[in-house]
C-alpha atoms as a PDB file:
ATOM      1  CA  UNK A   1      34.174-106.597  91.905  1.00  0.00           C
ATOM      2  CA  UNK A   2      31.093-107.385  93.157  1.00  0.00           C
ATOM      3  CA  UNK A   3      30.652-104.429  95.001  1.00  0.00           C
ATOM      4  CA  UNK A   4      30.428-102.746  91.548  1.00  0.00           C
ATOM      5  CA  UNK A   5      27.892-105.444  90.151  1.00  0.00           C
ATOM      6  CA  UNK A   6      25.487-104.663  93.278  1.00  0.00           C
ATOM      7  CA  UNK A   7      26.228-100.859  92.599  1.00  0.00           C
ATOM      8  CA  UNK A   8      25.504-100.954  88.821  1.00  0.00           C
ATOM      9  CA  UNK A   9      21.921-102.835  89.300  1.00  0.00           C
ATOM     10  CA  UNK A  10      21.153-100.747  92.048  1.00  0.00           C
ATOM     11  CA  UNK A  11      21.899 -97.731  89.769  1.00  0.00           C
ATOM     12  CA  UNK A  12      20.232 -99.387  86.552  1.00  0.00           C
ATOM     13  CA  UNK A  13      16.860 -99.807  88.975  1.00  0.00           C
ATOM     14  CA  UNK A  14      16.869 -96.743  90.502  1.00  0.00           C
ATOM     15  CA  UNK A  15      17.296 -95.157  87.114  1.00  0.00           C
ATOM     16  CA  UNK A  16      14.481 -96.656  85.376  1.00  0.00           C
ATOM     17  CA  UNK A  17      16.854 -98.080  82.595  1.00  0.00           C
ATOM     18  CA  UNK A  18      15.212-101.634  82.929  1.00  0.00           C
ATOM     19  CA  UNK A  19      11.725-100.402  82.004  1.00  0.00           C
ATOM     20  CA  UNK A  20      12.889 -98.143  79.593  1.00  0.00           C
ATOM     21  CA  UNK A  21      14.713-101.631  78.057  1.00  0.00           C
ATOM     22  CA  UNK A  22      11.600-103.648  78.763  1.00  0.00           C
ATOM     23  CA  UNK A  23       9.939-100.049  76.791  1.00  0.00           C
ATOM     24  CA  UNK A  24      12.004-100.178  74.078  1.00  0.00           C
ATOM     25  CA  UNK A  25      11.847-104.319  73.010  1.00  0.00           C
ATOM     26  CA  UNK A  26       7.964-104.368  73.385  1.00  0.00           C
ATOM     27  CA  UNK A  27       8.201-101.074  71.382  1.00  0.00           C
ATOM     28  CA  UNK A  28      10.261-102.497  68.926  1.00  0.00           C
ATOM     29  CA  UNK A  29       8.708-105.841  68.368  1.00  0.00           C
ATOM     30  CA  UNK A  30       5.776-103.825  67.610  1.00  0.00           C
ATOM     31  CA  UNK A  31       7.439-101.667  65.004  1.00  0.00           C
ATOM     32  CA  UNK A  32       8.709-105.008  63.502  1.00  0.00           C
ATOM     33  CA  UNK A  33       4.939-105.884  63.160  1.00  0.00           C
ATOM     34  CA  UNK A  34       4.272-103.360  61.769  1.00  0.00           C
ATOM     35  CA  UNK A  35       7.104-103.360  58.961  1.00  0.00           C
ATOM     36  CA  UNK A  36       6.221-106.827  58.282  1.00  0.00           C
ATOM     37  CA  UNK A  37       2.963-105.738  57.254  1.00  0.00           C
ATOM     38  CA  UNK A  38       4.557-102.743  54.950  1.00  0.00           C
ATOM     39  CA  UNK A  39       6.488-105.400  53.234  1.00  0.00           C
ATOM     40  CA  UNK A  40       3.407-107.142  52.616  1.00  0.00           C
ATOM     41  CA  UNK A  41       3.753-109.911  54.915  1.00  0.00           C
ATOM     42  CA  UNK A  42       0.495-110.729  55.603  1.00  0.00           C
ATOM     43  CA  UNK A  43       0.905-113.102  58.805  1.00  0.00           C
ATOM     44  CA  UNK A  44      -1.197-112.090  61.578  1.00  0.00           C
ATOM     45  CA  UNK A  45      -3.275-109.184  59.268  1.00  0.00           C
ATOM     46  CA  UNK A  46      -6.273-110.817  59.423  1.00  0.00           C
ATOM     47  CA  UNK A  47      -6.235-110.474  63.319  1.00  0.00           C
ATOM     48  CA  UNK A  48      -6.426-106.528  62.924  1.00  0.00           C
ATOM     49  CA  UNK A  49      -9.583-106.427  61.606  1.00  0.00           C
ATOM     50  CA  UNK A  50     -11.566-107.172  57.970  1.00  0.00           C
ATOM     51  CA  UNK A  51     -12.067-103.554  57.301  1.00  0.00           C
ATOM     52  CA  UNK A  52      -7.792-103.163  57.603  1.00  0.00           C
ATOM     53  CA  UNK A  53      -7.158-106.646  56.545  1.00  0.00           C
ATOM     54  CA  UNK A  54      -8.730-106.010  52.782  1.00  0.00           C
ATOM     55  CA  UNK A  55      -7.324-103.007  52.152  1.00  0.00           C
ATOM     56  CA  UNK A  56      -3.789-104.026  53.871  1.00  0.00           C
ATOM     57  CA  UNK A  57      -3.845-106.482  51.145  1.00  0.00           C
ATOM     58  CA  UNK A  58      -4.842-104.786  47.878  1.00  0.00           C
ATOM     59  CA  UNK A  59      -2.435-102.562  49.417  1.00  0.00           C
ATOM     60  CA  UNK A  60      -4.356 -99.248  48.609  1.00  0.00           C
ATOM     61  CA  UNK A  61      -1.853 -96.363  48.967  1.00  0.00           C
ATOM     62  CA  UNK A  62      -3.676 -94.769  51.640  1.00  0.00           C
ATOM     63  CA  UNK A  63      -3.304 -98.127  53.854  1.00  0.00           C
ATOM     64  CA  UNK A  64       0.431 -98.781  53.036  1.00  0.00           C
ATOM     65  CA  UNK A  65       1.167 -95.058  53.853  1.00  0.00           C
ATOM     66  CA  UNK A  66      -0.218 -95.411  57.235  1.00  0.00           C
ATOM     67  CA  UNK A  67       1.477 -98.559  57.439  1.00  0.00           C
ATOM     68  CA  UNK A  68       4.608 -96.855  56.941  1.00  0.00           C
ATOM     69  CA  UNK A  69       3.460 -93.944  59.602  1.00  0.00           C
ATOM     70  CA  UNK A  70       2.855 -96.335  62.418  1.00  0.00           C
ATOM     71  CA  UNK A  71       6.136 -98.344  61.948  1.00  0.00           C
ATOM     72  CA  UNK A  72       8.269 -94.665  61.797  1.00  0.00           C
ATOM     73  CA  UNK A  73       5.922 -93.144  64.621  1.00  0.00           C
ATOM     74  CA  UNK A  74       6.720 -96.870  66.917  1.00  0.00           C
ATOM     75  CA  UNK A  75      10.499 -96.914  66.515  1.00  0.00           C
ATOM     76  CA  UNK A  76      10.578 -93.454  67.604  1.00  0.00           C
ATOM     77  CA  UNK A  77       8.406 -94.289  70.720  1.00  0.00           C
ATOM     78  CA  UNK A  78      10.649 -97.357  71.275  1.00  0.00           C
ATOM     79  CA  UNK A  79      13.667 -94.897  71.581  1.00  0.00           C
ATOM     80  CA  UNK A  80      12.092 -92.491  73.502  1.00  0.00           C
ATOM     81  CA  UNK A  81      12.394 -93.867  77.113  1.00  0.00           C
ATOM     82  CA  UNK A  82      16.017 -94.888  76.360  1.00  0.00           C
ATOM     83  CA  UNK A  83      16.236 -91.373  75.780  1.00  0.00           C
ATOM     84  CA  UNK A  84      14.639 -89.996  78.810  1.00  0.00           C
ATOM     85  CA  UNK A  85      16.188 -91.979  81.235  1.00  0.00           C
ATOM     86  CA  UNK A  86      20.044 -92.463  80.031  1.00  0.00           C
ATOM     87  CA  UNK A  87      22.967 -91.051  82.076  1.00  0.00           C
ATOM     88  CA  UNK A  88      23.316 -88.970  78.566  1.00  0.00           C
ATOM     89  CA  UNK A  89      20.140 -87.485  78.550  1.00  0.00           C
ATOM     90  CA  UNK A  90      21.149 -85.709  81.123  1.00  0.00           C
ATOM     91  CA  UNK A  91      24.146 -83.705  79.098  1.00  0.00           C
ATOM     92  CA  UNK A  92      21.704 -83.147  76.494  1.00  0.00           C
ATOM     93  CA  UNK A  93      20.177 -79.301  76.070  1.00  0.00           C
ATOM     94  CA  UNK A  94      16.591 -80.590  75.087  1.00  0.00           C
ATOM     95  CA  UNK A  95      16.316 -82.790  77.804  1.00  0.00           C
ATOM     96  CA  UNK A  96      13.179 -81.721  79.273  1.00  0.00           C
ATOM     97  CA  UNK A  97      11.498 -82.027  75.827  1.00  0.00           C
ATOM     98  CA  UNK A  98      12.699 -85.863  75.771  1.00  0.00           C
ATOM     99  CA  UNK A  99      11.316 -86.449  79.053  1.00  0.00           C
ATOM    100  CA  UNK A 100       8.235 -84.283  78.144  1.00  0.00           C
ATOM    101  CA  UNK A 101       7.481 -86.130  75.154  1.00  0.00           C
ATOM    102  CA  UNK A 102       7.897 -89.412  76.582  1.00  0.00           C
ATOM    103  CA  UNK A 103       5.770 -88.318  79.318  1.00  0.00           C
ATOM    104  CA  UNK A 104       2.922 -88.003  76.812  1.00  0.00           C
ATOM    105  CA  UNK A 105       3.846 -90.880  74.928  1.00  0.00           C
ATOM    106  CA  UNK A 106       3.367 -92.910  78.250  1.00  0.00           C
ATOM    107  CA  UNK A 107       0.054 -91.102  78.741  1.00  0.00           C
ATOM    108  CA  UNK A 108      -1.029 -92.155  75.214  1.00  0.00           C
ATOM    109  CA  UNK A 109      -0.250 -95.499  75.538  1.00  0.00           C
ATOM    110  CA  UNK A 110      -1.534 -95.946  78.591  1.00  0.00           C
ATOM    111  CA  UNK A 111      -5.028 -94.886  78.297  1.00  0.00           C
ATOM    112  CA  UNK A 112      -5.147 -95.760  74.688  1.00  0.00           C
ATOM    113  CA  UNK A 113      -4.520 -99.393  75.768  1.00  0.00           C
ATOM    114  CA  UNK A 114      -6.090 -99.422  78.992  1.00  0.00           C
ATOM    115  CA  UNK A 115      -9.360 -98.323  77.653  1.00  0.00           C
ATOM    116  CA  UNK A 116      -9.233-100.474  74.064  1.00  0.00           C
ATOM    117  CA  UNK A 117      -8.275-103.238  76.618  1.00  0.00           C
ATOM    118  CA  UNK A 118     -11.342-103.056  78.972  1.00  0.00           C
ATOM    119  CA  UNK A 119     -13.632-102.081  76.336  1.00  0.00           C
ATOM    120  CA  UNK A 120     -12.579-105.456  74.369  1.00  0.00           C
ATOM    121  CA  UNK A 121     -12.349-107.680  77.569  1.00  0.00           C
ATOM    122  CA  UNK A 122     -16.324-106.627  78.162  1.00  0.00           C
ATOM    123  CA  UNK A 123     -17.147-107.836  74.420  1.00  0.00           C
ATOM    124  CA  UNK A 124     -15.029-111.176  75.238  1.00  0.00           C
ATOM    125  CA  UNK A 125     -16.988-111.493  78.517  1.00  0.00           C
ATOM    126  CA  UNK A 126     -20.613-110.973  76.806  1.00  0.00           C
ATOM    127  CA  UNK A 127     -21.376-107.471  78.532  1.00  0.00           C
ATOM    128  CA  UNK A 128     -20.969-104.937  75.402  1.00  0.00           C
ATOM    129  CA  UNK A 129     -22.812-106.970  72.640  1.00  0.00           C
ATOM    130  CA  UNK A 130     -21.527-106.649  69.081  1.00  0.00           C
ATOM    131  CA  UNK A 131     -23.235-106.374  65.758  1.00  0.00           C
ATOM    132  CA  UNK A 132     -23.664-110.134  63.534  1.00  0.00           C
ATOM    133  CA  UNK A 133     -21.084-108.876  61.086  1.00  0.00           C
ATOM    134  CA  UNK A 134     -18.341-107.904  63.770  1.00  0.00           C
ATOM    135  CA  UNK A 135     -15.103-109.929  62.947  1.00  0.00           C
ATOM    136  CA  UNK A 136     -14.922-112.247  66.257  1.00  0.00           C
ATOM    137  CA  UNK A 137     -11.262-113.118  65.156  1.00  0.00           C
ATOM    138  CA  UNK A 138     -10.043-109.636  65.162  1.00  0.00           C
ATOM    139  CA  UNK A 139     -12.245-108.724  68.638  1.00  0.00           C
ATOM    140  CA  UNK A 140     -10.425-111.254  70.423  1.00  0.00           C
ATOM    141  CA  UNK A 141      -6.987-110.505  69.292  1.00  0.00           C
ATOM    142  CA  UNK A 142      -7.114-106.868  70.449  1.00  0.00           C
ATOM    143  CA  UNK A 143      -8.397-107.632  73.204  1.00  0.00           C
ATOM    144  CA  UNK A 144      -6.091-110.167  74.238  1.00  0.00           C
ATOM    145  CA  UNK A 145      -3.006-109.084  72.051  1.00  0.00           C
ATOM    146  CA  UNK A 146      -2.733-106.121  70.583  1.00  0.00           C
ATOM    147  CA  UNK A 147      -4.508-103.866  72.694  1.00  0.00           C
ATOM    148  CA  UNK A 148      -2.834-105.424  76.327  1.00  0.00           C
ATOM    149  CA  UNK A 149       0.402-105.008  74.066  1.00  0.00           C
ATOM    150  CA  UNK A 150      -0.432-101.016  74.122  1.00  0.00           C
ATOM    151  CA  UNK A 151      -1.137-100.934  77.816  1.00  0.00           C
ATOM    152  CA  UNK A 152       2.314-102.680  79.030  1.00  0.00           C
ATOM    153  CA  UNK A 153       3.921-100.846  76.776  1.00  0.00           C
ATOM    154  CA  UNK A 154       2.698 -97.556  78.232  1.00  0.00           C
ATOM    155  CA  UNK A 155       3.119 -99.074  82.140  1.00  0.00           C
ATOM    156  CA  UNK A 156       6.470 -99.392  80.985  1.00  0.00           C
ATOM    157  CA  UNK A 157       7.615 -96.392  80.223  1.00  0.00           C
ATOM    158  CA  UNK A 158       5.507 -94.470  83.056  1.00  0.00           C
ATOM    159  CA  UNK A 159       8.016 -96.769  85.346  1.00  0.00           C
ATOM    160  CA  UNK A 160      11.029 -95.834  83.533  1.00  0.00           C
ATOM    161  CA  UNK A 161      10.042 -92.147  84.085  1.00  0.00           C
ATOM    162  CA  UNK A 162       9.083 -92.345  87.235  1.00  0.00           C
ATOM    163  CA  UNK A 163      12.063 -94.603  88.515  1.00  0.00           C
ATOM    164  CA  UNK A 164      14.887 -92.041  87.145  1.00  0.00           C
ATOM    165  CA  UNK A 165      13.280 -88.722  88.717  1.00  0.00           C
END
C-alpha cells in the first residue's frame, strides 16, 4: 500500500499534475473575481483602477461585456493545464492543440505578468514617476496583487508543461 502512495506522487510530480492543480485554483479564483464583478459586486473594484472602477459601476454595456469576456476567457485558461497534462489528454486526437494552446497561454501570462509586475514594482519603488492624478490605490494593488497574480499563474502552468513532457 504504500508502495502505491510513493508511486502515485512520484507519478503526479513527474507529470506536472500539481502545477497544473496549483494552475487551475489560482486560475479559478481569478475567474471568481471576475464574476463577482459581473454580478455587480463591487468589493475590491476600486483596486483596478478609477478609469474601470466608474464605468464597472454605472455598468456601461461595453464594461460588463468585457467583464463577462475575461471571466469566460479565465475559466477556460484555468482548465487548460488540467487538460494538457492529464493521463486523458493523452487518448485525446487534438492533443497537441491542448498542449499548444496552453503553451501560449503560459507564454501570455507569463510575460504579461512579469512585465506589468516589474513595471509596477519600479512605480512602488519611486524609479518610474507617475502623473498627480494616477490612482495610487489601484498602482499598488497591481503591482502587488493582481499583476504578481498573472505571473504565478503563468510560472505555473510553464511547470505543469514542462514537468509532463
Amino acid at each position: 500500500m504504500e508502495q502505491a502512495v510513493t508511486r502515485n506522487r512520484a507519478y503526479a510530480r513527474a507529470s506536472g499534475l500539481w502545477p497544473a492543480w496549483a494552475a487551475f485554483t489560482l486560475g479559478l479564483l481569478y475567474a471568481l473575481v471576475s464574476l463577482y464583478w459581473g454580478l455587480g459586486g463591487s468589493w475590491l473594484l476600486g483596486t483596478v483602477g478609477a478609469s474601470l472602477a466608474r464605468p464597472g459601476r454605472s455598468a456601461s454595456a461595453a464594461v460588463v461585456l468585457a467583464v463577462w469576456c475575461a471571466v469566460g476567457l479565465k475559466a477556460i485558461a484555468a482548465v487548460l493545464p488540467l487538460l494538457a497534462v492529464s493521463a486523458g489528454a493523452a487518448r485525446v486526437r487534438r492533443r497537441h492543440l491542448i498542449r499548444a494552446l496552453a503553451c501560449v497561454e503560459a507564454a501570455i501570462l507569463t510575460c504579461y505578468g512579469l512585465s506589468l509586475t516589474a513595471v509596477g514594482l519600479l512605480v512602488q519603488a519611486g524609479l518610474i514617476g507617475t502623473p498627480a492624478n494616477a490612482d495610487h490605490r489601484a498602482l499598488a494593488w497591481h503591482a502587488y496583487l493582481w499583476d504578481p497574480w498573472f505571473l504565478v499563474w503563468g510560472v505555473l502552468v510553464t511547470a505543469a508543461l514542462l514537468r509532463s513532457r
